[in-house]
C-alpha atoms as a PDB file:
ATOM      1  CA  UNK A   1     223.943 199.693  34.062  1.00  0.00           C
ATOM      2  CA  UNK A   2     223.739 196.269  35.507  1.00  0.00           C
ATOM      3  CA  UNK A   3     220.715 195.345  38.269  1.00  0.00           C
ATOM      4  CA  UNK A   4     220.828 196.654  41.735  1.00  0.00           C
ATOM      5  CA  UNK A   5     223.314 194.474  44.267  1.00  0.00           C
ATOM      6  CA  UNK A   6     220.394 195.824  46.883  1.00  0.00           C
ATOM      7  CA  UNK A   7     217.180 197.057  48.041  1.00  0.00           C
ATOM      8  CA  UNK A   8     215.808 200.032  45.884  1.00  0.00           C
ATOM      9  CA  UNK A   9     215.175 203.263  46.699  1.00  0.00           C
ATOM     10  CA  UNK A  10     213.489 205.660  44.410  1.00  0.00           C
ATOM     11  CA  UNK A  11     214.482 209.047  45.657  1.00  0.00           C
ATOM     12  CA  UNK A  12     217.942 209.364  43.793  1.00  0.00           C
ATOM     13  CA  UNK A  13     219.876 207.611  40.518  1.00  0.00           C
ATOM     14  CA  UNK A  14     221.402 204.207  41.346  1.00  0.00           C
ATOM     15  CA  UNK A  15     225.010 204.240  41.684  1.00  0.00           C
ATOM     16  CA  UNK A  16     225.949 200.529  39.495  1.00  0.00           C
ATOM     17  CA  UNK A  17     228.677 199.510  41.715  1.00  0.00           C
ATOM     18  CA  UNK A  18     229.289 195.946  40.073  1.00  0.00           C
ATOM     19  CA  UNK A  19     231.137 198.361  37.257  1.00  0.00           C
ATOM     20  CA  UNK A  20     235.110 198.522  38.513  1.00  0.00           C
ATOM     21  CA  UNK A  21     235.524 201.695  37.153  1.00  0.00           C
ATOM     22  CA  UNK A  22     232.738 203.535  39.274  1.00  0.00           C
ATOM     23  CA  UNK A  23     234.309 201.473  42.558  1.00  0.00           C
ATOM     24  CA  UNK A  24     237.816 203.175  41.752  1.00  0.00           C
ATOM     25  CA  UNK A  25     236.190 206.828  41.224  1.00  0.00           C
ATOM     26  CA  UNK A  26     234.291 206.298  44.573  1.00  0.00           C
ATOM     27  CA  UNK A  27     237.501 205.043  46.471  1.00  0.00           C
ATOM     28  CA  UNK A  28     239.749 207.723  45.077  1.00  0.00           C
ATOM     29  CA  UNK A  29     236.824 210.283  45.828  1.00  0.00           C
ATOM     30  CA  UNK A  30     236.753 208.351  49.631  1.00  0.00           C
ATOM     31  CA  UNK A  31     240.482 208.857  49.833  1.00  0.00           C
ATOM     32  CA  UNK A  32     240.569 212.177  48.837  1.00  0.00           C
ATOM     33  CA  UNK A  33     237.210 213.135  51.533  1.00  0.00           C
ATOM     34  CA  UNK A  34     240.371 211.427  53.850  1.00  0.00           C
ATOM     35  CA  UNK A  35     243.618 212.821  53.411  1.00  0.00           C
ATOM     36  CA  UNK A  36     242.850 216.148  51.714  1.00  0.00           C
ATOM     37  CA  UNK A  37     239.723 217.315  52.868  1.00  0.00           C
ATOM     38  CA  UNK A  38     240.286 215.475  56.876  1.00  0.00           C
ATOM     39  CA  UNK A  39     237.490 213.311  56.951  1.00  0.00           C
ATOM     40  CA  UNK A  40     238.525 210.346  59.516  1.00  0.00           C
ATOM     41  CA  UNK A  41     234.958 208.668  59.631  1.00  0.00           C
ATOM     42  CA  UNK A  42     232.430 207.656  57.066  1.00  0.00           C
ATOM     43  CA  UNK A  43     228.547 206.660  57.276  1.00  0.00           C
ATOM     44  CA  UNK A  44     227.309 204.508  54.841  1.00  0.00           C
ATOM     45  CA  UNK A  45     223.568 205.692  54.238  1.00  0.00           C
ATOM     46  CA  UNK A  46     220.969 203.004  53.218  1.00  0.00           C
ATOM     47  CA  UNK A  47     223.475 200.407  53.454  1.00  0.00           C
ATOM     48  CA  UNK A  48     221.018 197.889  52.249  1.00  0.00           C
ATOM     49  CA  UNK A  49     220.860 199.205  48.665  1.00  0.00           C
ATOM     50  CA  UNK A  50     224.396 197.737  47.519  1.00  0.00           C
ATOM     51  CA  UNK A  51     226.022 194.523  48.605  1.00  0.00           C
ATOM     52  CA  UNK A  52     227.969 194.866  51.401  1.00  0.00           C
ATOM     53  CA  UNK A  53     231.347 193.610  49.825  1.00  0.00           C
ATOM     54  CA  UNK A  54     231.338 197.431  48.137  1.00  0.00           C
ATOM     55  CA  UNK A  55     231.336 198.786  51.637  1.00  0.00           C
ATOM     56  CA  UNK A  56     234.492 196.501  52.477  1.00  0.00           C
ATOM     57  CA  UNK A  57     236.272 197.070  49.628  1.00  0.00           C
ATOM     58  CA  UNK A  58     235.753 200.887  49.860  1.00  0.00           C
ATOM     59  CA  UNK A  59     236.551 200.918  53.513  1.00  0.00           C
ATOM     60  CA  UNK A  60     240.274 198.604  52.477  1.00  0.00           C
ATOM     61  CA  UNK A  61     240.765 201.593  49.644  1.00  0.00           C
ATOM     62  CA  UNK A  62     240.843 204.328  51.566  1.00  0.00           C
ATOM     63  CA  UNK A  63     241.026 203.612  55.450  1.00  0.00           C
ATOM     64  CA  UNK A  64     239.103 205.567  57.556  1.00  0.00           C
ATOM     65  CA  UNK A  65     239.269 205.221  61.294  1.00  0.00           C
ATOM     66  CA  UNK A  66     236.156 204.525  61.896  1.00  0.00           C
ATOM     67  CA  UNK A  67     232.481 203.193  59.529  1.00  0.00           C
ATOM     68  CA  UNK A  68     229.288 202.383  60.326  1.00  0.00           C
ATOM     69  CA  UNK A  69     226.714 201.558  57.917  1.00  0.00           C
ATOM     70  CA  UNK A  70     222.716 202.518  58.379  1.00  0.00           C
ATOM     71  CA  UNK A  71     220.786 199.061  57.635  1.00  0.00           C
ATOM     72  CA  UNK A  72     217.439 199.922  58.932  1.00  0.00           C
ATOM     73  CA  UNK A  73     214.532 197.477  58.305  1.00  0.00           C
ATOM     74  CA  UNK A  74     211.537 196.835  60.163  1.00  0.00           C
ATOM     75  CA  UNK A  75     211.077 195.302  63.417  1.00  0.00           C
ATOM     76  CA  UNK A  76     209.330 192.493  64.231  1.00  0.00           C
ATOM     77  CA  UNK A  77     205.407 193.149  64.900  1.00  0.00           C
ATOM     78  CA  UNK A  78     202.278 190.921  65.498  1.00  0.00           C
ATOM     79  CA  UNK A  79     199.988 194.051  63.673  1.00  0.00           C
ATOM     80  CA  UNK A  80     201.234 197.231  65.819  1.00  0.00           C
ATOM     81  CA  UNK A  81     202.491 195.472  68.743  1.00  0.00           C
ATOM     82  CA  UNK A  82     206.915 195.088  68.700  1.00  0.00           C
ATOM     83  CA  UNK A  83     207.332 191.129  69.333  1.00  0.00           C
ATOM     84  CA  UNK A  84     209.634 190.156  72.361  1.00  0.00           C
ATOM     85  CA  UNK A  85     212.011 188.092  70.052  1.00  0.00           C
ATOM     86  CA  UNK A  86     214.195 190.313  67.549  1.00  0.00           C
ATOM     87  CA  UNK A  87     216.573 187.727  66.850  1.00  0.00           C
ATOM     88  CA  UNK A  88     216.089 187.707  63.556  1.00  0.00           C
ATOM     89  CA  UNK A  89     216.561 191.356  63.251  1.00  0.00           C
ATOM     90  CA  UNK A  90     219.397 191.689  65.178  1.00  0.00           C
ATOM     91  CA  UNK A  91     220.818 188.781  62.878  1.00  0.00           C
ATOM     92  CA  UNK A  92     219.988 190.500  59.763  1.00  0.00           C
ATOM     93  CA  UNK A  93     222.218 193.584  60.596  1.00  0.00           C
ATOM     94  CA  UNK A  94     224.955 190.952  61.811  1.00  0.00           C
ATOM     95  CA  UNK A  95     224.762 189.853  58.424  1.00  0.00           C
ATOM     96  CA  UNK A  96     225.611 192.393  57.173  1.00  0.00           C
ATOM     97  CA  UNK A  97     228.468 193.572  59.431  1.00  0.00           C
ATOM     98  CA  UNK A  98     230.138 189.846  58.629  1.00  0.00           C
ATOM     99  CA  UNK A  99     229.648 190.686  54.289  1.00  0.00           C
ATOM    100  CA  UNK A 100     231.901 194.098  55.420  1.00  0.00           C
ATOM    101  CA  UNK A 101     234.904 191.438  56.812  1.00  0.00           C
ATOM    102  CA  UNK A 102     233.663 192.707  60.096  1.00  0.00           C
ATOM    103  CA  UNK A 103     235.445 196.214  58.976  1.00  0.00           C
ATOM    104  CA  UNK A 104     232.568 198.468  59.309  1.00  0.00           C
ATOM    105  CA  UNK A 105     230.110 198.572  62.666  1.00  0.00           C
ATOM    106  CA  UNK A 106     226.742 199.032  62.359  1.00  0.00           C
ATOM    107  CA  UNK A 107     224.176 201.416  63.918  1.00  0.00           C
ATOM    108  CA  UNK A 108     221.942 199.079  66.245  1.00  0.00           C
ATOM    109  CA  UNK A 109     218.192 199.584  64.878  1.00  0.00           C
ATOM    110  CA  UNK A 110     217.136 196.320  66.983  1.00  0.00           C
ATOM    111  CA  UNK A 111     218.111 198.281  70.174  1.00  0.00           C
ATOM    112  CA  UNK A 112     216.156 201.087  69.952  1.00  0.00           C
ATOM    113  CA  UNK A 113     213.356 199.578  68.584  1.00  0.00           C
ATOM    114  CA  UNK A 114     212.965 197.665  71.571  1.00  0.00           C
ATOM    115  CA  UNK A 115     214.157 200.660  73.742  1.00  0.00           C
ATOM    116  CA  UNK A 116     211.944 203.061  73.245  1.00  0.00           C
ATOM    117  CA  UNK A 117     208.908 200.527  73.635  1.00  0.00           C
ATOM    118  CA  UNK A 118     210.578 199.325  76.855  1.00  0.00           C
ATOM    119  CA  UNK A 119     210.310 202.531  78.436  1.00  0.00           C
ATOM    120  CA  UNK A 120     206.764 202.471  78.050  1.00  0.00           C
ATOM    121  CA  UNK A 121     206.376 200.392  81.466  1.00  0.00           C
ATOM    122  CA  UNK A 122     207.576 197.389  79.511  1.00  0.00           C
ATOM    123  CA  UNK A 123     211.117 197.169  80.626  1.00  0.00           C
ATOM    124  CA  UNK A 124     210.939 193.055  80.717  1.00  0.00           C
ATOM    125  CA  UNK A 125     211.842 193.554  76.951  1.00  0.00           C
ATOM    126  CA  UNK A 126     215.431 194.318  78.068  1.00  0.00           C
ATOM    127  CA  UNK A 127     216.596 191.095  78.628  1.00  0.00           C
ATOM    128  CA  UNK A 128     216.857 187.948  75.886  1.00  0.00           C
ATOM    129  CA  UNK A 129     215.958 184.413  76.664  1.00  0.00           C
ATOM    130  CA  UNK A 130     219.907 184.189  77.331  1.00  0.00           C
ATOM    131  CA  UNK A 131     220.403 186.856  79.600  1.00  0.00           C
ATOM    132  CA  UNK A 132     222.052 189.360  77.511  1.00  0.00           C
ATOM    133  CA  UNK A 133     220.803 192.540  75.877  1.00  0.00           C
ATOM    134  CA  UNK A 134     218.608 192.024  73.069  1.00  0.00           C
ATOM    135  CA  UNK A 135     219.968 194.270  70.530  1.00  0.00           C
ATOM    136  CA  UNK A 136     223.226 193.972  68.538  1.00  0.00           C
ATOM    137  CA  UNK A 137     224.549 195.380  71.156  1.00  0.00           C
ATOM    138  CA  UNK A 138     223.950 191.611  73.296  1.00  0.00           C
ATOM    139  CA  UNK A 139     225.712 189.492  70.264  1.00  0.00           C
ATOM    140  CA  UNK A 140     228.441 191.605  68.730  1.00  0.00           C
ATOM    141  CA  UNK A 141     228.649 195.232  71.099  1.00  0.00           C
ATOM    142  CA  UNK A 142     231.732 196.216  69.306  1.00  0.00           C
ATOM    143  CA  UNK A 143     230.353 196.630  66.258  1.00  0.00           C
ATOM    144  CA  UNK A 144     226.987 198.190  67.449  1.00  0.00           C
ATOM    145  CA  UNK A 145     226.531 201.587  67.282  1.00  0.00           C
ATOM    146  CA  UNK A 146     223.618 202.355  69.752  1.00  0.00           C
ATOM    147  CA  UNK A 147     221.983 205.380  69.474  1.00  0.00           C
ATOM    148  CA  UNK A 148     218.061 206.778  70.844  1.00  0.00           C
ATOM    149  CA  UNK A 149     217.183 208.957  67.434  1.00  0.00           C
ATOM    150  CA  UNK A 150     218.586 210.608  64.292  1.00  0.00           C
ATOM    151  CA  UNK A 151     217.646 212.417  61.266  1.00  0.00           C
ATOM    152  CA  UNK A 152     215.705 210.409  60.036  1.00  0.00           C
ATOM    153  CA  UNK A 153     213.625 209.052  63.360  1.00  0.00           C
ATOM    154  CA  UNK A 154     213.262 212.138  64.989  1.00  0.00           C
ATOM    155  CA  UNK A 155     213.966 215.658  64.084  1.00  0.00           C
ATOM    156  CA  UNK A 156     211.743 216.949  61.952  1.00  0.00           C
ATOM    157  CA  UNK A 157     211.012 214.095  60.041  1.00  0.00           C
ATOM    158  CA  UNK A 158     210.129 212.065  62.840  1.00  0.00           C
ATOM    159  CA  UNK A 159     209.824 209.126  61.009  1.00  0.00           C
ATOM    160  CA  UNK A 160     210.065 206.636  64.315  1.00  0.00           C
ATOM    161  CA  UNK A 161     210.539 208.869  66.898  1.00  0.00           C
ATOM    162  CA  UNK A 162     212.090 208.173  70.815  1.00  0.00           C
ATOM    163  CA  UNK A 163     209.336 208.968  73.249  1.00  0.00           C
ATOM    164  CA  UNK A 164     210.084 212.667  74.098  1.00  0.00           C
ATOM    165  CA  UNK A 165     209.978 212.110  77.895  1.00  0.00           C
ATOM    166  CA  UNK A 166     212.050 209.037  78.035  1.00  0.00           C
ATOM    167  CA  UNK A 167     214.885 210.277  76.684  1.00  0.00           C
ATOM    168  CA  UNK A 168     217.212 210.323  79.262  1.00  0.00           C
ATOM    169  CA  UNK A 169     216.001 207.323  80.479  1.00  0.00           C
ATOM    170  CA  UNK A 170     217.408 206.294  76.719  1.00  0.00           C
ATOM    171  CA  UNK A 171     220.381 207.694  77.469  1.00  0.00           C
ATOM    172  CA  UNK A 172     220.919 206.337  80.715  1.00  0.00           C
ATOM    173  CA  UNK A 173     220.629 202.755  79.220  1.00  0.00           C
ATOM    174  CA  UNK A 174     222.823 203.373  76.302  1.00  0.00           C
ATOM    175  CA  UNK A 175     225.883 205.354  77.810  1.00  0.00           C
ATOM    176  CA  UNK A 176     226.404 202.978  80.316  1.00  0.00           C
ATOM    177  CA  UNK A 177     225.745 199.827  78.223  1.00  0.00           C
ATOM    178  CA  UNK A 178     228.331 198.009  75.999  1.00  0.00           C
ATOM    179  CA  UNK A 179     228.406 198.489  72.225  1.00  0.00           C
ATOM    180  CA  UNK A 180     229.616 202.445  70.816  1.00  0.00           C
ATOM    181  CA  UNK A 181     226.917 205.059  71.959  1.00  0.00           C
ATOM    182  CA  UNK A 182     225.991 208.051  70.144  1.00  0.00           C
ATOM    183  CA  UNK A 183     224.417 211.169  71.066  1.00  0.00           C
ATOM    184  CA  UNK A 184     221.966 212.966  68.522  1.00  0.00           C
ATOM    185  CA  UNK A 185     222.944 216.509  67.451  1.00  0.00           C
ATOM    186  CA  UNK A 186     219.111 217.581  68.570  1.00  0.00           C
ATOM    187  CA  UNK A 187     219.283 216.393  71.883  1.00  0.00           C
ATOM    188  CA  UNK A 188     222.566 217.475  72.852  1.00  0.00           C
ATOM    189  CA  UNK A 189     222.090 220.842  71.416  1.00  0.00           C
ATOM    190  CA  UNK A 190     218.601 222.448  70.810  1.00  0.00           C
ATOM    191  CA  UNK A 191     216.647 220.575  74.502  1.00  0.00           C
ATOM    192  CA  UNK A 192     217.691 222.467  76.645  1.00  0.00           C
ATOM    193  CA  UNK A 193     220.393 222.547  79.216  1.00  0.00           C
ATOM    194  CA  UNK A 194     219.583 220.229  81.739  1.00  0.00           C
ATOM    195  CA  UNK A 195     219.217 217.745  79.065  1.00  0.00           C
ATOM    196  CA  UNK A 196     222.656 218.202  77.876  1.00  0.00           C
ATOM    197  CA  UNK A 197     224.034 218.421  81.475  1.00  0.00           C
ATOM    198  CA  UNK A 198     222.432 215.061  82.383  1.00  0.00           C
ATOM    199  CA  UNK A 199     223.831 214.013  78.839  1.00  0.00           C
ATOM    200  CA  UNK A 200     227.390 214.835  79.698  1.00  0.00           C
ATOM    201  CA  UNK A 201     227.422 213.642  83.239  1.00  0.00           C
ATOM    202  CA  UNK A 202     226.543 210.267  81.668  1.00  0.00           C
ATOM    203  CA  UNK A 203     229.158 210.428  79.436  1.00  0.00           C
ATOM    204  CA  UNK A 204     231.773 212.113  81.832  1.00  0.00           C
ATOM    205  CA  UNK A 205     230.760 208.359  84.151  1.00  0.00           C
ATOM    206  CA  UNK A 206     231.288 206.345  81.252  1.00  0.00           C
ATOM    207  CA  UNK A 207     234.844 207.502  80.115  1.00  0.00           C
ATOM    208  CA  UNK A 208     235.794 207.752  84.245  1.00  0.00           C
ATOM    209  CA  UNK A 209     234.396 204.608  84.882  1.00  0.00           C
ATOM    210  CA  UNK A 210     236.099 203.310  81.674  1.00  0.00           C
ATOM    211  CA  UNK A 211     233.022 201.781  80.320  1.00  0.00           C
ATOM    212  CA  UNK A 212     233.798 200.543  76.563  1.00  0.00           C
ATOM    213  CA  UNK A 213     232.365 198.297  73.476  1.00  0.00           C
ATOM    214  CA  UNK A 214     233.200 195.390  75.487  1.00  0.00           C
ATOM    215  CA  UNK A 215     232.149 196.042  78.441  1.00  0.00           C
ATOM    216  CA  UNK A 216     230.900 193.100  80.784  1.00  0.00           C
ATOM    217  CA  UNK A 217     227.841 193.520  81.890  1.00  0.00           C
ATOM    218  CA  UNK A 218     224.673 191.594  84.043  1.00  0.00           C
ATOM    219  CA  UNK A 219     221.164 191.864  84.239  1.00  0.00           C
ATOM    220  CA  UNK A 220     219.629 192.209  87.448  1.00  0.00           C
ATOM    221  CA  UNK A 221     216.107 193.209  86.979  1.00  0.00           C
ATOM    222  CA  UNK A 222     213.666 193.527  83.967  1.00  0.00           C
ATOM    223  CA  UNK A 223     209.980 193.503  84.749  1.00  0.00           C
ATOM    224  CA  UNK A 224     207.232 196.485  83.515  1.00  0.00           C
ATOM    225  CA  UNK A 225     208.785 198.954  85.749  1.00  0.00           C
ATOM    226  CA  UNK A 226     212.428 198.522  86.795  1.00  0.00           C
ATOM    227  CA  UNK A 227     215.378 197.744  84.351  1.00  0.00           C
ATOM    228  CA  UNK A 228     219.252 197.468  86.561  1.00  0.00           C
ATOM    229  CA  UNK A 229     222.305 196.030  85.340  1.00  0.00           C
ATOM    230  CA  UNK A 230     225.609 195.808  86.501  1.00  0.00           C
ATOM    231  CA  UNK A 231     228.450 197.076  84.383  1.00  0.00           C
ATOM    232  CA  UNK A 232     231.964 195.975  84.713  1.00  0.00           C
ATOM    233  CA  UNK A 233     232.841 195.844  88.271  1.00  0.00           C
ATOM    234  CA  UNK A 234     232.255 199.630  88.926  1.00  0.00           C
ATOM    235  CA  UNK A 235     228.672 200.828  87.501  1.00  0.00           C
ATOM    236  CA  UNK A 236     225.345 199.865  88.653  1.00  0.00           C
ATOM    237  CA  UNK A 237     222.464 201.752  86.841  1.00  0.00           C
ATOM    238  CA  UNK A 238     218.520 201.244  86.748  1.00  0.00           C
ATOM    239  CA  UNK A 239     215.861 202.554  84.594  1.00  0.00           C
ATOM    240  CA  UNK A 240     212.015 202.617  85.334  1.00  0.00           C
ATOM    241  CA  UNK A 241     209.259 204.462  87.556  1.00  0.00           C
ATOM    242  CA  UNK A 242     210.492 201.534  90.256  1.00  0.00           C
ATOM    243  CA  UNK A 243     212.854 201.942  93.237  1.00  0.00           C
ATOM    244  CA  UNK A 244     215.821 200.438  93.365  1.00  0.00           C
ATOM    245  CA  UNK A 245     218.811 200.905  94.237  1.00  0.00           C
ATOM    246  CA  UNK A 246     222.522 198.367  94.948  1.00  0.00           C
ATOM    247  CA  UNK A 247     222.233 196.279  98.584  1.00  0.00           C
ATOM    248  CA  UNK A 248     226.154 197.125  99.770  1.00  0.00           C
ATOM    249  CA  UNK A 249     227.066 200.332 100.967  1.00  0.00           C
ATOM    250  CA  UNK A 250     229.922 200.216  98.507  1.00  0.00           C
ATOM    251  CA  UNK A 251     228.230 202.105  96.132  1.00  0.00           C
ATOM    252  CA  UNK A 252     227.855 205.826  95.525  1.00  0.00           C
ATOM    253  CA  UNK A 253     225.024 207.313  93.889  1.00  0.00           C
ATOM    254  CA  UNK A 254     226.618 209.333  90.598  1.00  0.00           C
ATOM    255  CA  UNK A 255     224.010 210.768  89.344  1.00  0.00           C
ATOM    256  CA  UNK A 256     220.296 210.429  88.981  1.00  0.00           C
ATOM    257  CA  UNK A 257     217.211 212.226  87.144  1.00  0.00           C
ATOM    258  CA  UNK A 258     213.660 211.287  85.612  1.00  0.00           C
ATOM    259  CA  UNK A 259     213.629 207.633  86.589  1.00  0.00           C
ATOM    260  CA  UNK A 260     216.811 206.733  85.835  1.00  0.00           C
ATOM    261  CA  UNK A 261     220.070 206.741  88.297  1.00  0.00           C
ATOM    262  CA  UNK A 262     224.133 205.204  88.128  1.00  0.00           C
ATOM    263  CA  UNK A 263     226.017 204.182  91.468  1.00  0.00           C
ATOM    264  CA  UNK A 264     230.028 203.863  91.332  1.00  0.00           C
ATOM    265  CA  UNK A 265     232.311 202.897  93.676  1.00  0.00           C
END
């Protein structure tokens, strides 16, 4: 077969997608997974070891409602220590999403690598030079998938795991933040019930509050200990070991837990 369009990866037989005959088998195969089977979603795993145009073309074949591709690469570090500016991280995965013809999101590595080091008592890291979020989610939020773990990063494997008691201060942040949150199987399911509770109140504020991709949002605070934000005109939240909560008396305290709370009107 002809050279890899990507990145290799040495666990399983390259598929050689330049050939147009193994692009129609996939998309028929895709099509199939849709309308007979009633898949409506695909994930494209290790999205950087093909050339994104595959991914749009295969998307355009057999139209799913919904894609998101996993291009995970590293982080910027000066030796161990995550570096404030992930710009060109964030850009790299935007990269990406543009090859697709903007057709397939993206889950938003940049955000929870800074995420789960900003819970650490380093919550400045929340907010870019411009204001915005620093993720994906802060440039494009409709096509980033946020998300605090997975398979792959926690579970079993583990392989860049969401400090265990942060993660609802994880969740806080990414339910009520633009961009297209997701909740990990693990979480929801196997720790516990009052994680899941605290889970689905979040996500019972979110669709009440109506809370979506594009959702406006402002940064308040973000020093070592205290992260708030303003979403829309009808969510204030905060993250971090400091107090805080909004000045008015408009607001109406939704729900709270491990240093995290949401107000609503």
């Amino acid at each position: 077969g002809s050279r890899s369009t990507g990145d290799n990866f040495h666990g399983v037989p390259n598929i050689d997608h330049t050939q147009s005959f193994v692009r129609k088998d996939i998309i028929q195969w895709l099509f199939w997974l849709c309308n007979n089977v009633g898949f409506q979603d695909f994930r494209f795993d290790f999205a950087r070891g093909y050339a994104p145009k595959y991914v749009k073309e295969y998307i355009e074949g057999s139209k799913p409602i919904f894609s998101v591709g996993e291009y995970w690469d590293s982080c910027n570090y000066s030796g161990t220590k995550l570096e404030y500016n992930q710009d060109s991280h964030r850009q790299r995965i935007i990269n990406w999403i543009d090859s697709t013809g903007g057709l397939s999101t993206a889950f938003d590595f940049t955000t929870k690598g800074i995420l789960q080091e900003a819970v650490k008592g380093e919550l400045w890291r929340l907010r870019d030079p411009q204001g915005k979020p620093p993720g994906v989610m802060g440039w494009w939020p409709s096509r980033a998938v946020t998300f605090i773990d997975n398979h792959d990063t926690g579970s079993t494997q583990a392989h860049w795991p969401f400090p265990s008691n942060h993660i609802m201060e994880g969740y806080a942040y990414i339910l009520t933040h633009p961009g297209i949150p997701s909740v990990f199987y693990d979480h929801f399911y196997d720790w516990g019930d009052s994680i899941h509770d605290q889970i689905v109140k979040l996500i019972d504020i979110r669709r009440s509050q109506g809370i979506h991709s594009r959702s406006s949002i402002r940064i308040l605070e973000a020093r070592p200990n205290l992260y708030s934000a303003v979403i829309g005109e009808n969510v204030y939240m905060k993250i971090g070991v400091e107090s805080w909560c909004p000045t008015d008396g408009e607001w109406v305290l939704a729900t709270s837990g491990r240093s995290y709370a949401v107000w609503t009107k």
